[in-house]
Protein backbone atom coordinates (compact mmCIF):
# COMPACT_ATOMS: atom_id res chain seq x y z
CA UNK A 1 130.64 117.49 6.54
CA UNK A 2 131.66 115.20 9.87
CA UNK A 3 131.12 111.45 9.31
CA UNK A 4 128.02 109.82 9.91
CA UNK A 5 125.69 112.35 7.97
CA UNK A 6 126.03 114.88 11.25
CA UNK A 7 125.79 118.36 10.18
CA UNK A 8 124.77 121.70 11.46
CA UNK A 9 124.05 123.30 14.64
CA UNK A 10 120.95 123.92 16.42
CA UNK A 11 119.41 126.40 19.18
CA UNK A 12 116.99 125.48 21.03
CA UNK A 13 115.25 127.91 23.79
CA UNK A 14 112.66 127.25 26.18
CA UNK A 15 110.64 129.96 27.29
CA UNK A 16 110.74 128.98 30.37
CA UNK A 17 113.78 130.09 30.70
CA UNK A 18 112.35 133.85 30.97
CA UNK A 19 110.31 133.01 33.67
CA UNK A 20 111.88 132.99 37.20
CA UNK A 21 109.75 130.37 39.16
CA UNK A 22 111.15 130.98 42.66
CA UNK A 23 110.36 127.02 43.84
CA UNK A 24 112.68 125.59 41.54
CA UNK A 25 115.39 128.57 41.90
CA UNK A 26 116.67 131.69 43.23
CA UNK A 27 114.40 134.00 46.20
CA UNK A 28 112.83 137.40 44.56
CA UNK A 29 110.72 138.33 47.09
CA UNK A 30 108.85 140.73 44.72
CA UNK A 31 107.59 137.89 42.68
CA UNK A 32 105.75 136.01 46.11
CA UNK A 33 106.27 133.37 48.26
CA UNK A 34 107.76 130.63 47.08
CA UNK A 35 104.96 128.69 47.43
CA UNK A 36 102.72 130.19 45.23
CA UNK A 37 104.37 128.63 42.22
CA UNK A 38 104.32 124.75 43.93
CA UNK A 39 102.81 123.97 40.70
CA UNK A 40 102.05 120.41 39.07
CA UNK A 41 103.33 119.98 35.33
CA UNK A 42 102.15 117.60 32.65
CA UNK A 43 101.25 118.95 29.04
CA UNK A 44 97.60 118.82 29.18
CA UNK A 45 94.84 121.22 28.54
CA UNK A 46 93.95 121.28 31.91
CA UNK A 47 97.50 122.48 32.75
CA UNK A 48 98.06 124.84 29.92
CA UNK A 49 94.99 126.93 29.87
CA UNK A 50 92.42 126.40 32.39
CA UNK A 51 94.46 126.69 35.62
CA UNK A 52 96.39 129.71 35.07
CA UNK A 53 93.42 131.85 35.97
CA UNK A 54 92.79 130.27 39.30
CA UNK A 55 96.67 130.46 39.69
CA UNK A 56 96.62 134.61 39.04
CA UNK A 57 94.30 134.84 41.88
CA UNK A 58 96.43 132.66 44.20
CA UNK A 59 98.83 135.84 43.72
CA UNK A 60 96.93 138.70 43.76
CA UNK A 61 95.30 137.14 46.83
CA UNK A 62 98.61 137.55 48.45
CA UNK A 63 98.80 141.16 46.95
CA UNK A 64 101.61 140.08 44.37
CA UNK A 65 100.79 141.36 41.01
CA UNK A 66 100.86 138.08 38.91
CA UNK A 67 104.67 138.20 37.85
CA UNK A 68 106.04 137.81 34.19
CA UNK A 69 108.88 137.01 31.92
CA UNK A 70 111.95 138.71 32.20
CA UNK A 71 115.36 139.19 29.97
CA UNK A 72 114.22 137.86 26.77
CA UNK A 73 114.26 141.18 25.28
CA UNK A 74 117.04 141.87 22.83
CA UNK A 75 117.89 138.12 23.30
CA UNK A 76 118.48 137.47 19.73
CA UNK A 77 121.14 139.84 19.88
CA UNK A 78 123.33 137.84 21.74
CA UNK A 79 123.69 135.48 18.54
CA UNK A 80 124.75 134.86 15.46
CA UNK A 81 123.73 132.80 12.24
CA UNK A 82 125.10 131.19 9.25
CA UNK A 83 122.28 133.04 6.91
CA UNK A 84 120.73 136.37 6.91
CA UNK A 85 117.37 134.85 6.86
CA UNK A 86 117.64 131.82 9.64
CA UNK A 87 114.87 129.60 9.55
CA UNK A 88 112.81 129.00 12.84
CA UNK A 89 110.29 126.25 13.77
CA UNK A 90 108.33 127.32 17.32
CA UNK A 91 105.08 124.63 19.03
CA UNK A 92 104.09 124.88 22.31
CA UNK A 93 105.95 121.20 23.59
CA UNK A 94 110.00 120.46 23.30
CA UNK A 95 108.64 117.04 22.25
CA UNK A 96 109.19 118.45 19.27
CA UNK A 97 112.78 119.48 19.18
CA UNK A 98 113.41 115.68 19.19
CA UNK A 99 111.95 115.12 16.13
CA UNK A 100 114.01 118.09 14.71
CA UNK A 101 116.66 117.14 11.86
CA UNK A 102 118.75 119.62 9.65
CA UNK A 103 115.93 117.89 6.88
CA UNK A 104 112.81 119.92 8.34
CA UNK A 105 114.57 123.42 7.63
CA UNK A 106 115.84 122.29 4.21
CA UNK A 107 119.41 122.59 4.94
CA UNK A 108 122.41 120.98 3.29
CA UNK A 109 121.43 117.42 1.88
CA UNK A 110 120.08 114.80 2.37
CA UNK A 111 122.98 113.29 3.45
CA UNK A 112 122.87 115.18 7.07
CA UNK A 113 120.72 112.96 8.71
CA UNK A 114 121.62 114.79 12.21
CA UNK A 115 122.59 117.53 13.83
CA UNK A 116 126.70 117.74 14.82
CA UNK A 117 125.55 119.82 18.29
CA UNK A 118 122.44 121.62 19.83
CA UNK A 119 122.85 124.60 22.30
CA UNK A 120 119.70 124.54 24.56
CA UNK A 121 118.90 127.24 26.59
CA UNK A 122 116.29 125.87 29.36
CA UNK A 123 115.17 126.08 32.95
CA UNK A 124 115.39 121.92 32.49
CA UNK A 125 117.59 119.87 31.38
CA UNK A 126 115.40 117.44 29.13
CA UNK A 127 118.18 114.81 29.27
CA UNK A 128 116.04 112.18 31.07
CA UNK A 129 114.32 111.95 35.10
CA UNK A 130 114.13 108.68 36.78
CA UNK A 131 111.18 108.17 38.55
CA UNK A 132 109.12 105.32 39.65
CA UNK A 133 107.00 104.68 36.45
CA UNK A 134 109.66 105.43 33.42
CA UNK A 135 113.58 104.51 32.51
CA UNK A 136 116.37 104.53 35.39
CA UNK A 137 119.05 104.98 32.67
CA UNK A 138 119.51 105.95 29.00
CA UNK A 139 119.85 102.29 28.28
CA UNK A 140 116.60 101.47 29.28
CA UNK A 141 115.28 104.58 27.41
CA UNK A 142 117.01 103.69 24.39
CA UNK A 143 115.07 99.82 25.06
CA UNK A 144 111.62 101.58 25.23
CA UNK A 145 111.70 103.20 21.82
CA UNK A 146 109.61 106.54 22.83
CA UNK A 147 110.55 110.02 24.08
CA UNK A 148 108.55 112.99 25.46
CA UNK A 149 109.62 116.63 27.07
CA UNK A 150 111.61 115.68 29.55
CA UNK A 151 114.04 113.61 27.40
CA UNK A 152 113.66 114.54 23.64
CA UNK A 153 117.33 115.67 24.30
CA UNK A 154 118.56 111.54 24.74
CA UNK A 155 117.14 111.41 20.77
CA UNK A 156 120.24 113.89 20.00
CA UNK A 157 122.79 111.72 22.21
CA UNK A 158 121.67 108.48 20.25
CA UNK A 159 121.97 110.35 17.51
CA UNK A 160 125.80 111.26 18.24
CA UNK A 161 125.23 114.98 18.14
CA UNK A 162 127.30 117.13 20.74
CA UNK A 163 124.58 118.45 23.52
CA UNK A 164 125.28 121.78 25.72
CA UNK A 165 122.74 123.31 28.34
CA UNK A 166 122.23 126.61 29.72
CA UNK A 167 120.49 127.59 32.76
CA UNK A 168 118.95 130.76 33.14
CA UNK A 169 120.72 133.34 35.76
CA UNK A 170 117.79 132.37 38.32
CA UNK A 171 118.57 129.07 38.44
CA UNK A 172 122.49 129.19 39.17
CA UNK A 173 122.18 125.19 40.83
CA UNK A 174 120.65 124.20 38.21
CA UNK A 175 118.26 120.82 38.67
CA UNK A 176 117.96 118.87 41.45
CA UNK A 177 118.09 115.37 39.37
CA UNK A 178 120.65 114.95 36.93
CA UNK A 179 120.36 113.86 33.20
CA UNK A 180 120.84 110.44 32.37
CA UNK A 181 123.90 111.67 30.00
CA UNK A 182 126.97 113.39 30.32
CA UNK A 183 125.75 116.69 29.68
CA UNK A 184 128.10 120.23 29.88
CA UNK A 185 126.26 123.21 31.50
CA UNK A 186 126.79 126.45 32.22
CA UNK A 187 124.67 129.19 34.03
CA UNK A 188 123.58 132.36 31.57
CA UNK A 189 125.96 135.46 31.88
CA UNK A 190 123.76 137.54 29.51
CA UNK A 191 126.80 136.73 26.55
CA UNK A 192 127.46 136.59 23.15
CA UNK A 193 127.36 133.08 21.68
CA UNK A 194 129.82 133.75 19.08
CA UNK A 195 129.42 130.30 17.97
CA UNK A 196 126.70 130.50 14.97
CA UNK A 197 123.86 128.45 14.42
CA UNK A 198 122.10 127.13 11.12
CA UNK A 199 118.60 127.15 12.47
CA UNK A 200 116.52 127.46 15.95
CA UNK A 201 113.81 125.79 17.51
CA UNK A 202 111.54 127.78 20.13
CA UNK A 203 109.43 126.19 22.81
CA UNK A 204 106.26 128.15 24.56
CA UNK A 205 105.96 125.56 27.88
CA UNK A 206 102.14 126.45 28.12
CA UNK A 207 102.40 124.05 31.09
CA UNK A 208 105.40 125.90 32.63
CA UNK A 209 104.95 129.85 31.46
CA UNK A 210 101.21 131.34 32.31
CA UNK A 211 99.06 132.31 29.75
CA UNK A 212 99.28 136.12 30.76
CA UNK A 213 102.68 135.83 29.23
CA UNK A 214 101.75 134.97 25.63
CA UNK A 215 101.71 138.55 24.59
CA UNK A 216 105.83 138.26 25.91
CA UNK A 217 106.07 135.40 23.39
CA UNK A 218 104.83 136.84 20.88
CA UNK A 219 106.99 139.97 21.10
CA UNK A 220 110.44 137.42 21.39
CA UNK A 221 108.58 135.19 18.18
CA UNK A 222 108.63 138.65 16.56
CA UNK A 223 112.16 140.25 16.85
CA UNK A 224 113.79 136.87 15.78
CA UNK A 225 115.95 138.19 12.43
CA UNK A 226 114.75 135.21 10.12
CA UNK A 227 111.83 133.42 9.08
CA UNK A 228 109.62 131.38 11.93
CA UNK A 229 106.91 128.81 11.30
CA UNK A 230 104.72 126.51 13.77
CA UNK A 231 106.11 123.35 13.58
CA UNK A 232 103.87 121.20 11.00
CA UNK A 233 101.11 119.13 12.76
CA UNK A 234 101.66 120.67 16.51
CA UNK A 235 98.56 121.41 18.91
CA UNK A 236 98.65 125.74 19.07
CA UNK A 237 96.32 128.02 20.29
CA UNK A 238 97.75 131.09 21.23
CA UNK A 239 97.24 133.66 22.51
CA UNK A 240 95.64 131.33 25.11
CA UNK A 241 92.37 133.52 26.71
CA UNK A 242 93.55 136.06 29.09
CA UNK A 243 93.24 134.97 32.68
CA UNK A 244 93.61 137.75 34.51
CA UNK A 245 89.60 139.59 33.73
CA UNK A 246 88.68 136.19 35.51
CA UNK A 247 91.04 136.40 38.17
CA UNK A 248 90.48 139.91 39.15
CA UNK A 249 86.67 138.90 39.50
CA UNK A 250 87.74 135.94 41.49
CA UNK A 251 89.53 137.87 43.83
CA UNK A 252 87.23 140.78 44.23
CA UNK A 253 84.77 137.75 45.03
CA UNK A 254 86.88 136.83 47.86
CA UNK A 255 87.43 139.79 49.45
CA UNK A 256 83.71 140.76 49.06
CA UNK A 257 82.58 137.25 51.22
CA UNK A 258 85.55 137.94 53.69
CA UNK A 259 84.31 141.12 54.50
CA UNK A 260 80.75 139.93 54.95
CA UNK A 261 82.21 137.35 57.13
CA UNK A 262 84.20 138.86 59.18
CA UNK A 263 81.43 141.96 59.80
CA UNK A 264 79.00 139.05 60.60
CA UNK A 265 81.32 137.29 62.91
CA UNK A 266 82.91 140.47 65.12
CA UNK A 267 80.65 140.89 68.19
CA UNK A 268 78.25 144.25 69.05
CA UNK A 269 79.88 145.27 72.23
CA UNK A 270 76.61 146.52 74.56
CA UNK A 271 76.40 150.17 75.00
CA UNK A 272 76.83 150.93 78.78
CA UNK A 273 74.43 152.11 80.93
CA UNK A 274 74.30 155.68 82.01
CA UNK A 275 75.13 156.93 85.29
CA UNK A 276 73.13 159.28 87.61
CA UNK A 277 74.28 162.51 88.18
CA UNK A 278 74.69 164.02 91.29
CA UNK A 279 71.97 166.22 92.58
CA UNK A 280 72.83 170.20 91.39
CA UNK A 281 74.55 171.87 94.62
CA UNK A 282 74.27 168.47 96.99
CA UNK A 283 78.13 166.83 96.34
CA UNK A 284 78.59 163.88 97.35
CA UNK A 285 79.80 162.99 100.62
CA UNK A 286 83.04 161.68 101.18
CA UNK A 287 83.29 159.41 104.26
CA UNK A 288 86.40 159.68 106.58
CA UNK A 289 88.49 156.58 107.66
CA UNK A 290 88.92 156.58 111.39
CA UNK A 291 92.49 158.32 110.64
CA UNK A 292 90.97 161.07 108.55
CA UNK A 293 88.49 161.04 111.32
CA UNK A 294 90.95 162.18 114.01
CA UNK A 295 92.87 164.39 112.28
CA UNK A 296 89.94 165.48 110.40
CA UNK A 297 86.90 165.85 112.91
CA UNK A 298 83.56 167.28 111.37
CA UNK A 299 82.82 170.64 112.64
């Protein structure tokens, strides 16, 4: 055991890290326009479940079939454990992975009071954003005592525990602001981690991954090789009600008024007036210039 009570490694995956939001990374212009996923994020009700269905019609407005996780199939494959039966905590928040000790999955003793390194695999780092309201370094973090999503990971530093983070392949620059801690990173190459973990710790992001992807969660939550359990005490619904039915309506809606709009809007153009016919067997005359009139006399 390394000194201090530091034991174990942990893996921590977002699921987030599935889903390619093309504002915050790479173009895929079958997934939309960029801006169709300028999307607020706070964990809130209002942000986990009730927006996603006005958020499914934003895309099929734009005839983009509302776009879903990709590459976490046969993800579990790419690693390797220290049991046959690896034990798994999942919630919907990474606020919990900061709470996480090699205690809560009854491993070693109760002498490993922390973990010696976590792996995360995220679309964010979680190390820590200044901003206006909150902590401009880890020192002042470490003075306010509290810790949410976005810097659960600074717990781990305190802690002493070695911290690595991988981007997905979609997000190659990775974040815009950087941690408030030296942290390593690397961008996914679809590997093998050869280095094996003691336990894993997987986070839905109902904020960050729509609701018409739970049904992609639960198929990754299902192929992991060990035992899983919702973290004790952690807000969970899921699946979260399907948004698309809604959606659909919504956008069938639209179209319906837009039609009625536009018909109501486009002018009648008159119908025009007939013209008389010439009389049967009278043509009509032509009259002669006073060129055509010399050259041309009536007879």
């Amino acid at each position: 055991m390394t000194p201090g009570g530091l034991r174990g490694r942990l893996l921590v995956v977002d699921f987030d890290f599935f889903f390619h939001n093309t504002y915050e990374g790479a173009a895929a212009p079958q997934r939309g326009d960029a801006a169709l996923y300028d999307w607020a994020h706070a964990e809130n009700d209002m942000l986990r479940e009730t927006v996603w269905p006005f958020r499914a019609d934003d895309f099929m407005r734009h005839g983009i079939e509302p776009p879903r996780c990709e590459g976490y199939q046969n993800f579990w494959d790419r690693f390797t454990f220290t049991s046959d039966n690896p034990p798994l905590f999942y919630a919907d928040s990474n606020l919990y992975a900061g709470r996480l000790t090699p205690r809560h999955y009854a491993l070693f003793d109760l002498t490993a009071t922390a973990w010696q390194a976590i792996h995360l695999f995220d679309a964010h780092h979680d190390s820590g954003y200044p901003h206006d309201h909150g902590p401009q370094s880890f020192e002042e973090w470490a003075e306010l005592g509290e810790f949410s999503c976005e810097d659960w990971m600074l717990v781990h530093h305190a802690n002493g525990s070695r911290l690595r983070l991988t981007y997905p392949a979609w997000r190659p620059n990775g974040e815009s602001r950087p941690p408030m801690i030296p942290l390593p990173t690397n961008v996914d190459d679809a590997g093998a981690v050869t280095t094996p973990f003691d336990a894993v710790f997987l986070c839905r992001s109902g904020a960050w991954v729509p609701s018409w992807c739970d049904d992609q969660f639960t198929a990754l939550l299902a192929a992991f090789p060990g035992r899983a359990h919702l973290f004790p005490g952690s807000q969970w619904t899921h699946p979260r009600p399907d948004p698309l039915p809604y959606a659909r309506r919504m956008t069938e809606i639209f179209s319906e008024l837009r039609a009625r709009a536009e018909a109501q809007t486009t002018p009648t153009l008159p119908t025009p007036a007939p013209q008389p016919a010439s009389a049967p067997g009278h043509p009509r005359e032509h009259t002669l210039n006073p060129e055509q009139a010399r050259t041309h006399p009536r007879r």
